[in-house]
Protein backbone atom coordinates (compact mmCIF):
# COMPACT_ATOMS: atom_id res chain seq x y z
CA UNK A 1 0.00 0.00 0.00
CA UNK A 2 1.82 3.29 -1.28
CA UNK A 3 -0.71 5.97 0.52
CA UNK A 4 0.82 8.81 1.62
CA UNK A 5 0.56 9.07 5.21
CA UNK A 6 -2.43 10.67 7.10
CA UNK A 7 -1.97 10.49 10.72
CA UNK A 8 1.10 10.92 12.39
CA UNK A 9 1.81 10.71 16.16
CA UNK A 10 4.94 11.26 17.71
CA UNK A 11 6.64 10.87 21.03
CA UNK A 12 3.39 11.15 22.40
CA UNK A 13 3.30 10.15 26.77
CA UNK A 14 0.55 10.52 29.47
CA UNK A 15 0.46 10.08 32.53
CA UNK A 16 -2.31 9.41 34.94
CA UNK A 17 -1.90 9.95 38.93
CA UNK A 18 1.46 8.35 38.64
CA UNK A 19 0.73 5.38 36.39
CA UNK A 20 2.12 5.62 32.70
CA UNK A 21 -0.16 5.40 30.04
CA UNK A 22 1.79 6.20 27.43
CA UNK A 23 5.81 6.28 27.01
CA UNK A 24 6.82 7.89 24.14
CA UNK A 25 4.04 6.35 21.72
CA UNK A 26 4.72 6.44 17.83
CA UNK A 27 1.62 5.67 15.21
CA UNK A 28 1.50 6.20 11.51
CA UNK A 29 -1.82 5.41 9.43
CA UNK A 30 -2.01 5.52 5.74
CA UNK A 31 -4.86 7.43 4.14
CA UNK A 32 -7.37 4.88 2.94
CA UNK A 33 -6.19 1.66 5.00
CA UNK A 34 -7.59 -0.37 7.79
CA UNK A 35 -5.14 -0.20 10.81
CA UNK A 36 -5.22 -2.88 13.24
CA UNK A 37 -4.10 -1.25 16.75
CA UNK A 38 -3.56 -4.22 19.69
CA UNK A 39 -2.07 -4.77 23.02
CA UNK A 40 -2.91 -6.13 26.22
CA UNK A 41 -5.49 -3.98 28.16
CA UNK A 42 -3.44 -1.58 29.80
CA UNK A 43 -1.26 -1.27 26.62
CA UNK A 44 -2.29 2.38 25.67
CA UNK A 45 -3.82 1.53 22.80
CA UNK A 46 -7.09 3.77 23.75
CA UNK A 47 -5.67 6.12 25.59
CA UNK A 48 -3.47 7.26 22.31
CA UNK A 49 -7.10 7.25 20.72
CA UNK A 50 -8.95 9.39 23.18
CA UNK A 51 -5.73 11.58 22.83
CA UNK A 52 -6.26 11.78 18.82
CA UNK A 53 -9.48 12.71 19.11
CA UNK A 54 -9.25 15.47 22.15
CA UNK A 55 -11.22 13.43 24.75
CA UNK A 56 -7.75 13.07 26.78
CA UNK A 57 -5.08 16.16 26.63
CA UNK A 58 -0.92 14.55 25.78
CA UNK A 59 1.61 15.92 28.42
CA UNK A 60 4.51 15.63 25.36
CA UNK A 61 4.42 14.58 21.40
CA UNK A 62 2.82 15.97 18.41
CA UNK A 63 0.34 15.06 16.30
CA UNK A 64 -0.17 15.94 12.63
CA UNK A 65 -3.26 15.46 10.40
CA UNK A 66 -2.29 15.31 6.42
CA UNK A 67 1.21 17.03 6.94
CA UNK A 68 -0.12 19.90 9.91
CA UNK A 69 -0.14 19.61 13.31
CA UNK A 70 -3.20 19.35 15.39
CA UNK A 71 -3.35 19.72 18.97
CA UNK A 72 -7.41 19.07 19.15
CA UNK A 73 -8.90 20.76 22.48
CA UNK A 74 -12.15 18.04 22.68
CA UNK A 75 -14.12 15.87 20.60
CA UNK A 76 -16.07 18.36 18.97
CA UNK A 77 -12.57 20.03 17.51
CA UNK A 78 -11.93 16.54 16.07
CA UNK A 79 -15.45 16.33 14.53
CA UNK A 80 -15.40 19.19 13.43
CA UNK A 81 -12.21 17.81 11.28
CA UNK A 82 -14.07 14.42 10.10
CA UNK A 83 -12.70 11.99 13.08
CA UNK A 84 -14.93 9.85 14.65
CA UNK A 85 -14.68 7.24 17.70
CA UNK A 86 -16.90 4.68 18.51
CA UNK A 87 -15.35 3.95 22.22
CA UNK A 88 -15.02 0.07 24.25
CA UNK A 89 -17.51 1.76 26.93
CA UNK A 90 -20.35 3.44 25.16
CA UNK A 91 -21.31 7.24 25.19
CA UNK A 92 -24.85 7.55 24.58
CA UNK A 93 -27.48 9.54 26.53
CA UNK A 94 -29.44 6.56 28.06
CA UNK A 95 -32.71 8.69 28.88
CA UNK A 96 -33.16 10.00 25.29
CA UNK A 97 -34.35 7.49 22.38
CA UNK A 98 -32.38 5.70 20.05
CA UNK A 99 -33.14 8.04 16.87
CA UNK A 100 -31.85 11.88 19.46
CA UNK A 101 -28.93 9.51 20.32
CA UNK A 102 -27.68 8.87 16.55
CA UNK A 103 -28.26 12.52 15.74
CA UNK A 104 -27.55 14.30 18.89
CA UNK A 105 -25.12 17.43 18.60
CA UNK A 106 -26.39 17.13 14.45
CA UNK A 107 -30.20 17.07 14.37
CA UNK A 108 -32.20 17.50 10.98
CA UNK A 109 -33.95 20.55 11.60
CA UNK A 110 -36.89 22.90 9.99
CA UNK A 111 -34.65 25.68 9.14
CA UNK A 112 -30.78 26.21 8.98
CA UNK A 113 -30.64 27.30 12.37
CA UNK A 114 -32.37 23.96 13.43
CA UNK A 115 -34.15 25.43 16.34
CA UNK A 116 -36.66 23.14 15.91
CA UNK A 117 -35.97 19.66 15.35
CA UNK A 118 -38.23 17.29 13.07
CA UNK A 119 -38.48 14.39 15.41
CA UNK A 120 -40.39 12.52 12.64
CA UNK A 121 -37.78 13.06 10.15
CA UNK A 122 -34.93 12.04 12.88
CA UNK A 123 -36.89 8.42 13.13
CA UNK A 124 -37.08 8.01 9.83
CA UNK A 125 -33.51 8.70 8.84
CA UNK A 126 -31.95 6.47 12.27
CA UNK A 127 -34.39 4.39 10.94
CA UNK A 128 -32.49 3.78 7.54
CA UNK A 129 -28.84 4.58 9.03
CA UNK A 130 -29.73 1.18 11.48
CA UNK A 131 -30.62 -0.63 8.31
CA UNK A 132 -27.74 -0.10 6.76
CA UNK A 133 -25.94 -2.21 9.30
CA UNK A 134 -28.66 -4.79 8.99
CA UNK A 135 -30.33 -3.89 12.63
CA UNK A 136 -33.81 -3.48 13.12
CA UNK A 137 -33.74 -1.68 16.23
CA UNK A 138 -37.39 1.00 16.89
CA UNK A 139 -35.52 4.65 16.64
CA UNK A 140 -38.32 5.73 19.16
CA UNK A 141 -37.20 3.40 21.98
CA UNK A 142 -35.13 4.60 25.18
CA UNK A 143 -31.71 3.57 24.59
CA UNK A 144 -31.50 1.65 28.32
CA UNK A 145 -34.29 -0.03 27.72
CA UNK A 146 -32.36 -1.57 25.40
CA UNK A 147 -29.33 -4.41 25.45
CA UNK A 148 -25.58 -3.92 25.65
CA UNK A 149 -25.08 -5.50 22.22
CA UNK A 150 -28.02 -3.11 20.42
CA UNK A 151 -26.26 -0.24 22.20
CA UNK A 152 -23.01 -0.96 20.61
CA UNK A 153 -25.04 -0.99 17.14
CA UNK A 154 -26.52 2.51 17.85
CA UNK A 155 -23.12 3.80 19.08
CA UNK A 156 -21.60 2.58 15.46
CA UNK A 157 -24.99 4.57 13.42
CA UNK A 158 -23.84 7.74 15.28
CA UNK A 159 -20.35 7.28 13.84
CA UNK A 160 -21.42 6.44 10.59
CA UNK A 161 -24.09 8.90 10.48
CA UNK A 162 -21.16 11.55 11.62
CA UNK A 163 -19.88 11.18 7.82
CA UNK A 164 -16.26 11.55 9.13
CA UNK A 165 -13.27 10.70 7.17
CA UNK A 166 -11.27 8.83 10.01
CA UNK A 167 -12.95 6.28 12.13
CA UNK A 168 -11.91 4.92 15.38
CA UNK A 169 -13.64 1.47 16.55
CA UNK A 170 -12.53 0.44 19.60
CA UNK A 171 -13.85 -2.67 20.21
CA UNK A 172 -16.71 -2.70 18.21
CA UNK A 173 -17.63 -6.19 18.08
CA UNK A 174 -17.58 -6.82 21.90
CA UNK A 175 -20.98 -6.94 22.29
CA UNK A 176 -21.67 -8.23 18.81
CA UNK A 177 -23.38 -11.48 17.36
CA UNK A 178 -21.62 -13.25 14.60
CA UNK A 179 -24.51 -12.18 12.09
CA UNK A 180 -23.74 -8.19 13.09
CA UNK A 181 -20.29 -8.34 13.41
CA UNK A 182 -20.43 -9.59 9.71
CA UNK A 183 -22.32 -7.41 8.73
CA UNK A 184 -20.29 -4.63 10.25
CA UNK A 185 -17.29 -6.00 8.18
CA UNK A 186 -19.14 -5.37 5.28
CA UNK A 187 -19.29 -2.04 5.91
CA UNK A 188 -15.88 -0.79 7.15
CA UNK A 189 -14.95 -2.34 3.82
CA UNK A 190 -17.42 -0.35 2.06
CA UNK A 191 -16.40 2.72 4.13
CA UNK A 192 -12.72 1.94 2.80
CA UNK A 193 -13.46 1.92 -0.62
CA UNK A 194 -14.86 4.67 -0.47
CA UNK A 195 -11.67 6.26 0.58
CA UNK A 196 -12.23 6.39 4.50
CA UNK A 197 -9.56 5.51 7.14
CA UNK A 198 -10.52 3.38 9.92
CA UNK A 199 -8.22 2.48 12.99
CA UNK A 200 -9.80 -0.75 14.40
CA UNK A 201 -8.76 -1.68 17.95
CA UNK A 202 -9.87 -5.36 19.14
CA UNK A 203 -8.85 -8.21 21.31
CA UNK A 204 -10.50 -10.76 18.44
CA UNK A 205 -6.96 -11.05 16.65
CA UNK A 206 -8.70 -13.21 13.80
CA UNK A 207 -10.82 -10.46 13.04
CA UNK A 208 -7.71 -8.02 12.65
CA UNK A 209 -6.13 -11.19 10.58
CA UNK A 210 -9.40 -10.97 8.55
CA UNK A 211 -10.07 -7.45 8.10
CA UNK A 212 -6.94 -5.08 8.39
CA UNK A 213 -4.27 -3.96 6.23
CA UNK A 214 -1.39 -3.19 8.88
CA UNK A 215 -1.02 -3.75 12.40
CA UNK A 216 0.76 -1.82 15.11
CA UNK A 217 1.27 -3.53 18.29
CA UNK A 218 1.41 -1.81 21.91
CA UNK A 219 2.65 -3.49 24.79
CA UNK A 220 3.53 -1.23 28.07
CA UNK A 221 2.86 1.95 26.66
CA UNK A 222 4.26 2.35 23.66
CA UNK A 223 4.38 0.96 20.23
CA UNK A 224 6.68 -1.97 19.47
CA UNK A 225 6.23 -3.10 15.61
CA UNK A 226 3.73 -2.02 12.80
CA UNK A 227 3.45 -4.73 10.13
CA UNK A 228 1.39 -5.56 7.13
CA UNK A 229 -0.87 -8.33 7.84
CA UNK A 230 -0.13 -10.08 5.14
CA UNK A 231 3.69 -10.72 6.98
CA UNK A 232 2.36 -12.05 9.90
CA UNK A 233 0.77 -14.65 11.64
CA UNK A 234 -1.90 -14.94 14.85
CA UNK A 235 0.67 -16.35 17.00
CA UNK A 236 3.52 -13.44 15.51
CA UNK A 237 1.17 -11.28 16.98
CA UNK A 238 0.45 -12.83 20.55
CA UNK A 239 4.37 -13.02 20.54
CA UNK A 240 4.95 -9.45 20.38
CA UNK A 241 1.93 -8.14 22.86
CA UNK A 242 3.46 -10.81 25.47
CA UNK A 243 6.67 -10.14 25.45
CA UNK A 244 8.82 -12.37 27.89
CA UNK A 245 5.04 -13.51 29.14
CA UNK A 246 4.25 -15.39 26.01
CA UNK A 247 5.94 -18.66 27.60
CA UNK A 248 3.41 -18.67 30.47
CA UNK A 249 0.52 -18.08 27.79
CA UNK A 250 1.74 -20.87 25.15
CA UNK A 251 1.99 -23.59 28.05
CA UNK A 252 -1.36 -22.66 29.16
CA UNK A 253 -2.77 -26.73 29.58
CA UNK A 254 -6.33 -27.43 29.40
CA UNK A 255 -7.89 -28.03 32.08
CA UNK A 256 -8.38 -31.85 32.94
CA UNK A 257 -12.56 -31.93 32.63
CA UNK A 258 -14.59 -33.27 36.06
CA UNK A 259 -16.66 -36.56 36.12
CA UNK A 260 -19.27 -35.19 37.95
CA UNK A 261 -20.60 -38.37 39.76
CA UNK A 262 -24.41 -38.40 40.98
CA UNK A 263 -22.56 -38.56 44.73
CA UNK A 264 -20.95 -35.49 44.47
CA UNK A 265 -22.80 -32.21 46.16
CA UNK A 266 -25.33 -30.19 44.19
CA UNK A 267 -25.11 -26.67 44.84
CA UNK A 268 -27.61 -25.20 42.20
CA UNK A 269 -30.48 -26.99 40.53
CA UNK A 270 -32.67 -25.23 38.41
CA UNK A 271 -35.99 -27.04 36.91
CA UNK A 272 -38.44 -25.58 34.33
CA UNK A 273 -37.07 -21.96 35.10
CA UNK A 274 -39.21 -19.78 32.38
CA UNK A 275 -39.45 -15.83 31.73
CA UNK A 276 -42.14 -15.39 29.21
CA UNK A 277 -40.52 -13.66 25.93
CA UNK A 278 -37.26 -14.13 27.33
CA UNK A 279 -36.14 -17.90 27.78
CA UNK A 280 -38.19 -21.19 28.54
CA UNK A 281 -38.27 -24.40 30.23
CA UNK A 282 -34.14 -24.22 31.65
CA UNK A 283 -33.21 -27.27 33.76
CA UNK A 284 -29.62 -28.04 34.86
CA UNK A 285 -27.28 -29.03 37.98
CA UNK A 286 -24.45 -27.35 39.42
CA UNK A 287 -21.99 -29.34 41.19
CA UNK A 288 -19.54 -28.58 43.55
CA UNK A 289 -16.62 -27.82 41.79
CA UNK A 290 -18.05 -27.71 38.83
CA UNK A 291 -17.94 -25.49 35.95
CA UNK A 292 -20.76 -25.33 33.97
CA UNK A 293 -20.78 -23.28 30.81
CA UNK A 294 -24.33 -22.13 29.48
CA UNK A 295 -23.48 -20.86 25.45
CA UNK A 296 -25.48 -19.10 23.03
CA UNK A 297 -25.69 -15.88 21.04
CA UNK A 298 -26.37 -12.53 21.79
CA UNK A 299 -30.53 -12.58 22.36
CA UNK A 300 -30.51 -16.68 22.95
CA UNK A 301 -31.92 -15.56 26.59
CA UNK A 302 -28.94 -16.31 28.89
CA UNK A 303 -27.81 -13.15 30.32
CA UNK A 304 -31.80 -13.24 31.37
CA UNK A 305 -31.12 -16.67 32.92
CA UNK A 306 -28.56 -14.83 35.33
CA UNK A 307 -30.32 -11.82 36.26
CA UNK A 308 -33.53 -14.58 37.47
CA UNK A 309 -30.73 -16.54 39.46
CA UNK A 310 -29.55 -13.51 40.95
CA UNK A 311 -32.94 -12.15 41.85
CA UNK A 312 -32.86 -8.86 39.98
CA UNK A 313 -35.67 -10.16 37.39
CA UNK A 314 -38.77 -11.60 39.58
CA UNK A 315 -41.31 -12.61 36.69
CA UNK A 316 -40.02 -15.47 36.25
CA UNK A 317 -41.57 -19.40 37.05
CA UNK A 318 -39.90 -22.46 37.86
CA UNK A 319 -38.20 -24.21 40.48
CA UNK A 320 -34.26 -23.16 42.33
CA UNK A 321 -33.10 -25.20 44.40
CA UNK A 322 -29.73 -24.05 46.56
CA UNK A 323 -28.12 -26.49 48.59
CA UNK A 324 -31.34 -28.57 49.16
CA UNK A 325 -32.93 -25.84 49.87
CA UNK A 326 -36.02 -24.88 47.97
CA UNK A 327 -36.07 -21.00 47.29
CA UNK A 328 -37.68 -18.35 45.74
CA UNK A 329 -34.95 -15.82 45.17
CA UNK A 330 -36.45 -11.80 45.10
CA UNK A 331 -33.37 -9.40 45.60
CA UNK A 332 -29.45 -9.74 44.81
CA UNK A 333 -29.46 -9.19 48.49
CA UNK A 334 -31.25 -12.93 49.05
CA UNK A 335 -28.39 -14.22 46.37
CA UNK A 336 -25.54 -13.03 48.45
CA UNK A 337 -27.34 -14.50 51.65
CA UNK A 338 -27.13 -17.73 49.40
CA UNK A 339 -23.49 -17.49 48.65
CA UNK A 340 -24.11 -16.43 44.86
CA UNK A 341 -22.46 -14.06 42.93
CA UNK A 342 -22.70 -12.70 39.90
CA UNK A 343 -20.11 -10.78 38.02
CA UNK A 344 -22.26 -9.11 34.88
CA UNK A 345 -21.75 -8.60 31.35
CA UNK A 346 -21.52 -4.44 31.54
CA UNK A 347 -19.21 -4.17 34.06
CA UNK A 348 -19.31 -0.34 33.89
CA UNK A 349 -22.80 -0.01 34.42
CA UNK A 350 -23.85 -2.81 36.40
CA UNK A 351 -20.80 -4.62 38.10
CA UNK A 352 -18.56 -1.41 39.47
CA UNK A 353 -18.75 2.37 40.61
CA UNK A 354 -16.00 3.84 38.56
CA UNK A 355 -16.29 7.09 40.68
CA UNK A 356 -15.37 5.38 43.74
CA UNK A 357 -11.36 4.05 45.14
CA UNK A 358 -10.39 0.44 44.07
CA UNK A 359 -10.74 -0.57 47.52
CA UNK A 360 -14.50 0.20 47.98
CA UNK A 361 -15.15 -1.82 44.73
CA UNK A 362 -13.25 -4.77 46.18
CA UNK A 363 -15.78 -4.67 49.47
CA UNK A 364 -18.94 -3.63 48.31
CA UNK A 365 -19.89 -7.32 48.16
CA UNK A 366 -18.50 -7.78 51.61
CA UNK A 367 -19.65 -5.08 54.00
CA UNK A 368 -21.69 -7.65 55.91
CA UNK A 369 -18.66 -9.82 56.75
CA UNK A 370 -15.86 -6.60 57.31
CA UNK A 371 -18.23 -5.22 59.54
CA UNK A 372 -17.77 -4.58 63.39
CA UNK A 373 -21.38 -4.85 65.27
CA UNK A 374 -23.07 -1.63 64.93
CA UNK A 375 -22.04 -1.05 61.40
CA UNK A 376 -18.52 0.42 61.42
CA UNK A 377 -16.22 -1.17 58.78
CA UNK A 378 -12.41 -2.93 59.93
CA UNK A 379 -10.45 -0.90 58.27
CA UNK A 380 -7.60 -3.08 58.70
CA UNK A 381 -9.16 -6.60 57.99
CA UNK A 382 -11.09 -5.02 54.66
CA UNK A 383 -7.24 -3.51 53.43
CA UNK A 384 -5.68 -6.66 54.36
CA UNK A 385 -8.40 -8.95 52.30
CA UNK A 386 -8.03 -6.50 49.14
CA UNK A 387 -4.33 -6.53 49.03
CA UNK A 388 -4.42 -9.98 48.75
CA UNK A 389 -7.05 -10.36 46.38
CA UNK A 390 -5.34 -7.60 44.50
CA UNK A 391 -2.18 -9.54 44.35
CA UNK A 392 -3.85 -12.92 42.87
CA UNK A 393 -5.39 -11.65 40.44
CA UNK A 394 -2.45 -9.08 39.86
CA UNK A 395 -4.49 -6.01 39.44
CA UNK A 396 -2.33 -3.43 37.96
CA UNK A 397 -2.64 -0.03 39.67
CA UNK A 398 -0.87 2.79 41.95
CA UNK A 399 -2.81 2.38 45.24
CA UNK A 400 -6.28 1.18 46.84
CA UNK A 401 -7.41 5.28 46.74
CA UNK A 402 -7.05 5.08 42.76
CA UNK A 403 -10.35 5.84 41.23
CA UNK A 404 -11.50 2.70 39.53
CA UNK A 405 -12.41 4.10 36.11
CA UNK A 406 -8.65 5.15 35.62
CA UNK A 407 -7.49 1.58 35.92
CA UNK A 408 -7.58 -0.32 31.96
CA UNK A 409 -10.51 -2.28 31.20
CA UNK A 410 -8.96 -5.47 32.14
CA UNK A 411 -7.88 -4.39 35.11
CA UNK A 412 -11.65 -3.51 36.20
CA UNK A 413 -13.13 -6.66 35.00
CA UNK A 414 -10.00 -8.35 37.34
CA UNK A 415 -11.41 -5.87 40.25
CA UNK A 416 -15.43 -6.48 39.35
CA UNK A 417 -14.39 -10.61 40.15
CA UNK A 418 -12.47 -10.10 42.94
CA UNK A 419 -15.17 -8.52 45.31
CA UNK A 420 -16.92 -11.95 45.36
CA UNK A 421 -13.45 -13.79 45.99
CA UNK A 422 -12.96 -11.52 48.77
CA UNK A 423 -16.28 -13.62 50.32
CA UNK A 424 -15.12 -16.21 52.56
CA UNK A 425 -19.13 -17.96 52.15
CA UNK A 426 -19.24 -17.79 48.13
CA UNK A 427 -20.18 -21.24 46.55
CA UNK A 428 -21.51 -20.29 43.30
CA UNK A 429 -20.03 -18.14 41.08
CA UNK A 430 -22.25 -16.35 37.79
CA UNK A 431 -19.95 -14.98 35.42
CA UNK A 432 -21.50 -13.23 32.36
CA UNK A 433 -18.73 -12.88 29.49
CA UNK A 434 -16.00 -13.00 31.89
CA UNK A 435 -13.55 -12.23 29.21
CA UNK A 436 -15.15 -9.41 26.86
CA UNK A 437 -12.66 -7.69 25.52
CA UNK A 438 -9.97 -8.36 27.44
CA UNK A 439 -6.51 -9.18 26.17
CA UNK A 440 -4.74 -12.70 25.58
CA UNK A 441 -3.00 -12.34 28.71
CA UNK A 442 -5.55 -11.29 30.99
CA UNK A 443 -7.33 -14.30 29.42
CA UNK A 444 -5.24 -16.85 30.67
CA UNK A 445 -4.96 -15.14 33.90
CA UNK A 446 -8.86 -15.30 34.07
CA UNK A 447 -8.84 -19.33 33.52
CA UNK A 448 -6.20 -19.91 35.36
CA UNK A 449 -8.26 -17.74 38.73
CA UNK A 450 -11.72 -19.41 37.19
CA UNK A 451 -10.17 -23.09 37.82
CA UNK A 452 -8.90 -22.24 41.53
CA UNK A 453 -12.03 -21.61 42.35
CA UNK A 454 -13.64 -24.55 40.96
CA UNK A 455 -10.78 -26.37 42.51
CA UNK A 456 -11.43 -24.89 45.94
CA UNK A 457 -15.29 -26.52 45.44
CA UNK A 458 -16.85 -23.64 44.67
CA UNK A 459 -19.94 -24.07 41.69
CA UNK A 460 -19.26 -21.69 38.55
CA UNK A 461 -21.37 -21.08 35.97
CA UNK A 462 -19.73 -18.97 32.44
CA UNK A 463 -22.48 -17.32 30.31
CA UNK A 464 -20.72 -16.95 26.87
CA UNK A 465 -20.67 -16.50 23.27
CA UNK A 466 -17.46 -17.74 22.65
CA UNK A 467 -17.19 -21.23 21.67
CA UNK A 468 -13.66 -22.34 22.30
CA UNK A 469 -13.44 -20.44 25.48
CA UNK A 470 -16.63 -21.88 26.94
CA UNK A 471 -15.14 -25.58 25.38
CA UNK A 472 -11.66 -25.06 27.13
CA UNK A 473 -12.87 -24.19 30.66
CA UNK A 474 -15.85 -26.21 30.68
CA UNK A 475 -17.12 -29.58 32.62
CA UNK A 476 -20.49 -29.64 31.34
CA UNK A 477 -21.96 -27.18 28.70
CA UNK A 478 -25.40 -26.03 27.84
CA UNK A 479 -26.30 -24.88 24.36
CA UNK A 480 -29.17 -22.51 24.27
CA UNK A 481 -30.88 -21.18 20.82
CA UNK A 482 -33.76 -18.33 21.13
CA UNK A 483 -34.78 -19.28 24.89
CA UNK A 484 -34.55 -22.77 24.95
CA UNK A 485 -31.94 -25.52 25.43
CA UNK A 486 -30.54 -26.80 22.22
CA UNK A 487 -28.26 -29.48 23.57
CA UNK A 488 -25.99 -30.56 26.54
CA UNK A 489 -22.21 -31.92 26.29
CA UNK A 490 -20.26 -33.41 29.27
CA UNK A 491 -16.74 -34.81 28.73
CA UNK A 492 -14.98 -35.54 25.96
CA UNK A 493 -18.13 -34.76 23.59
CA UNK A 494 -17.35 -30.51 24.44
CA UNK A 495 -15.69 -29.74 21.64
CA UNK A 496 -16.06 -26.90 19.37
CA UNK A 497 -17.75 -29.41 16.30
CA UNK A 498 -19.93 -30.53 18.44
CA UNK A 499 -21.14 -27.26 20.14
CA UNK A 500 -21.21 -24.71 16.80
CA UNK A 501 -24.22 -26.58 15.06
CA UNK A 502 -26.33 -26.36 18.31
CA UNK A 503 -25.27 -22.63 18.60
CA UNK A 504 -26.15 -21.76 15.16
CA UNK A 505 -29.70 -23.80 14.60
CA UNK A 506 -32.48 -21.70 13.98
């Protein structure tokens, strides 16, 4: 590819209370290309973004847009200049509908001024900007009425419908079923030959493979390689993000898979569990130490499964048995009484207070059990619980008083999983896409804490909607398809063959 160069960044560092975000980053995109950007989380790759596009100010380097430098002040200065970002953690307005959300800051109004804005006409063009990506999403609707993966569609119509020259997707696909995030392929290639630039950041290194023209790799701040894809291989690339870890990764072992005997304890059992419009007639078992993998596309009904089990939904019919014990679970609050946990799959919104120190994150879950009588917390026992948990699941930050939205997204998800380790009465563990979009490293890291558990007899139950990761941690796995269970594999018979059909039947 001989295009003259677009974007240049140079020497560019950050800094954020005391942790390094950036170290004297380098990044040079062609006009016209696709350009891969990966790393672990942590890696700067979106912090050099958010810098690009104004949303975070450099401390040193320089920046220049088609030969002249830029130094843009906030997002609307970048705009303004045709660059777009669709970011990991979405931006909409959750109490306005999905058609102001698409348009908002660019509204089709009656007169140039656009004092008044044609709602009808706003509906009607979201309505054909949503088509476009093959989504069929009501443009009157309230955006948090609606899920995390239709979210992610409507946060990728505002960027298209922005008409900017340079798009940044940062994880686009996270949330994505294999059917949209095809689809969205379709269009960043359309969007390319039509002379637009995206930079595509993503943890799914066979979609860069499939879809980009170069690749620049990050790994502790700064750049360490740019290649054409065409030069490279997967495992070239898990090389280079690693680093001196990639050992550890590439002897990761598969876990040896439980035989579940009838003898052995059941902690969960779950019979004819139904939510009308949402999923019918579930029935499994959940051993002790067992880890039980429930799969299925985005809308097959099991994120719906775990908000029943965890007592947030209550409409729901059917039979949960804990421990023998025959309940009828109404609150989180009665889940935690239980010894379930649940670690969700929007950890921003629903599994964390980014606003809040590391260290109240880590006890939320807990304050029953740091507690003296009377209410007042043990300072001392709660610090002494989170720096260990901290240190197994080697959460990378400056202290406990850090903010938790500064840490990297990887680093939250470790922090969001660790408040219900920090439980000394936890036997069953819900985790919701424990892995979305989170790096190869943190991965393993993940299993590896995922399989102590199990090993220390708790129950664990992983909600996915990736196949080999639900067949390489797995003891048992349930298949579901548009509510309702599809098939069940124990043993040797989990294997990705086996599981895809039953994923994919309609």
């Amino acid at each position: 590819m001989n295009n003259p160069c677009l974007i240049k960044m140079e020497e560019i560092s950050k800094n954020f209370a005391g942790v390094i975000a950036l170290e004297k980053a380098n990044l040079n995109v062609k006009q016209g290309e696709i350009h891969a950007l990966v790393g672990e989380n942590g890696a700067g790759k979106s912090t050099l973004m958010k810098i690009l596009v104004g949303a975070e100010e450099k401390d040193t380097g320089n920046i220049y847009i088609n030969g002249s430098e830029v130094n843009f002040k906030n997002p609307l200065d970048a705009r303004a200049a045709k660059i777009a970002i669709i970011y990991q953690e979405l931006s909409l307005v959750p109490n306005l509908n999905v058609s102001e959300n698409i348009f908002l800051g660019n509204e089709p109004g009656d007169n140039k001024k656009k004092i008044k804005v044609n709602h009808k006409l706003c509906r009607k063009l979201a309505k054909e900007r949503l088509a476009q990506i093959g989504a069929d999403i009501d443009p009157g609707i309230i955006v948090e009425k609606l899920s995390t993966a239709q979210q992610q569609i409507v946060e990728i119509a505002r960027a298209l419908e922005s008409n900017a020259d340079i798009i940044v997707m940062d994880e686009a696909t996270s949330t994505l079923s294999s059917k949209e995030t095809n689809k969205l392929f379709e269009i960043i290639n359309k969007l390319k030959e039509e002379g637009k630039t995206i930079i595509y950041i993503s943890h799914m290194l066979e979609e860069v493979m499939k879809l980009a023209d170069r690749v620049t790799v990050f790994r502790n701040g700064g750049n360490v390689t740019t290649k054409k894809i065409s030069e490279v291989h997967v495992y070239d690339i898990v090389k280079i993000m690693l680093g001196s870890n990639y050992e550890e990764f590439e002897n990761m072992e598969t876990r040896k898979r439980k035989d579940i005997s009838k003898s052995e304890k059941i902690l969960l059992k779950v019979e004819g569990l139904s939510r009308k419009g949402h999923f019918e007639d579930i029935s499994f078992e959940l051993h002790q130490g067992e880890i039980l993998g429930i799969v299925g596309l985005v809308g097959s009904g099991k994120t719906e499964i775990a908000r029943s089990l965890f007592g947030i939904d209550l409409d729901s019919i059917g039979k949960i048995t804990v421990r023998d014990q025959l309940v009828k679970i109404n609150s989180p609050k009665e889940a935690i009484k239980l010894g379930i946990g649940l670690v969700p799959e929007d950890r921003r919104r629903q599994g964390s207070f980014l606003t809040r120190p590391i260290i109240e994150n880590l006890t939320i879950s807990s304050l029953d059990l740091l507690n003296h009588w009377g209410g007042v917390l043990k300072k001392q026992k709660s610090l002494d619980r989170s720096t260990a948990i901290a240190s197994e699941l080697n959460v990378k930050m400056s202290d406990f008083n850090q903010l938790l939205g500064l840490l990297s997204g990887g680093n939250q998800q470790k922090v969001v999983i660790g408040k219900w380790i920090i439980r000394d009465d936890q036997k069953i563990l819900i985790l919701d896409e424990p892995t979305r979009g989170i790096d190869v490293g943190s991965k393993a890291l993940i299993y590896k804490i995922i399989r102590s558990l199990a090993d220390k007899n708790l129950g664990i139950i992983i909600l996915g909607s990736e196949i080999p990761e639900i067949c390489r941690l797995c003891d048992k796995v349930v298949v579901l398809c548009k509510g309702k269970i599809n098939a069940y594999f124990t043993g040797e018979e989990i294997k990705e063959e086996n599981v895809l059909p039953y994923v994919l039947m309609k």
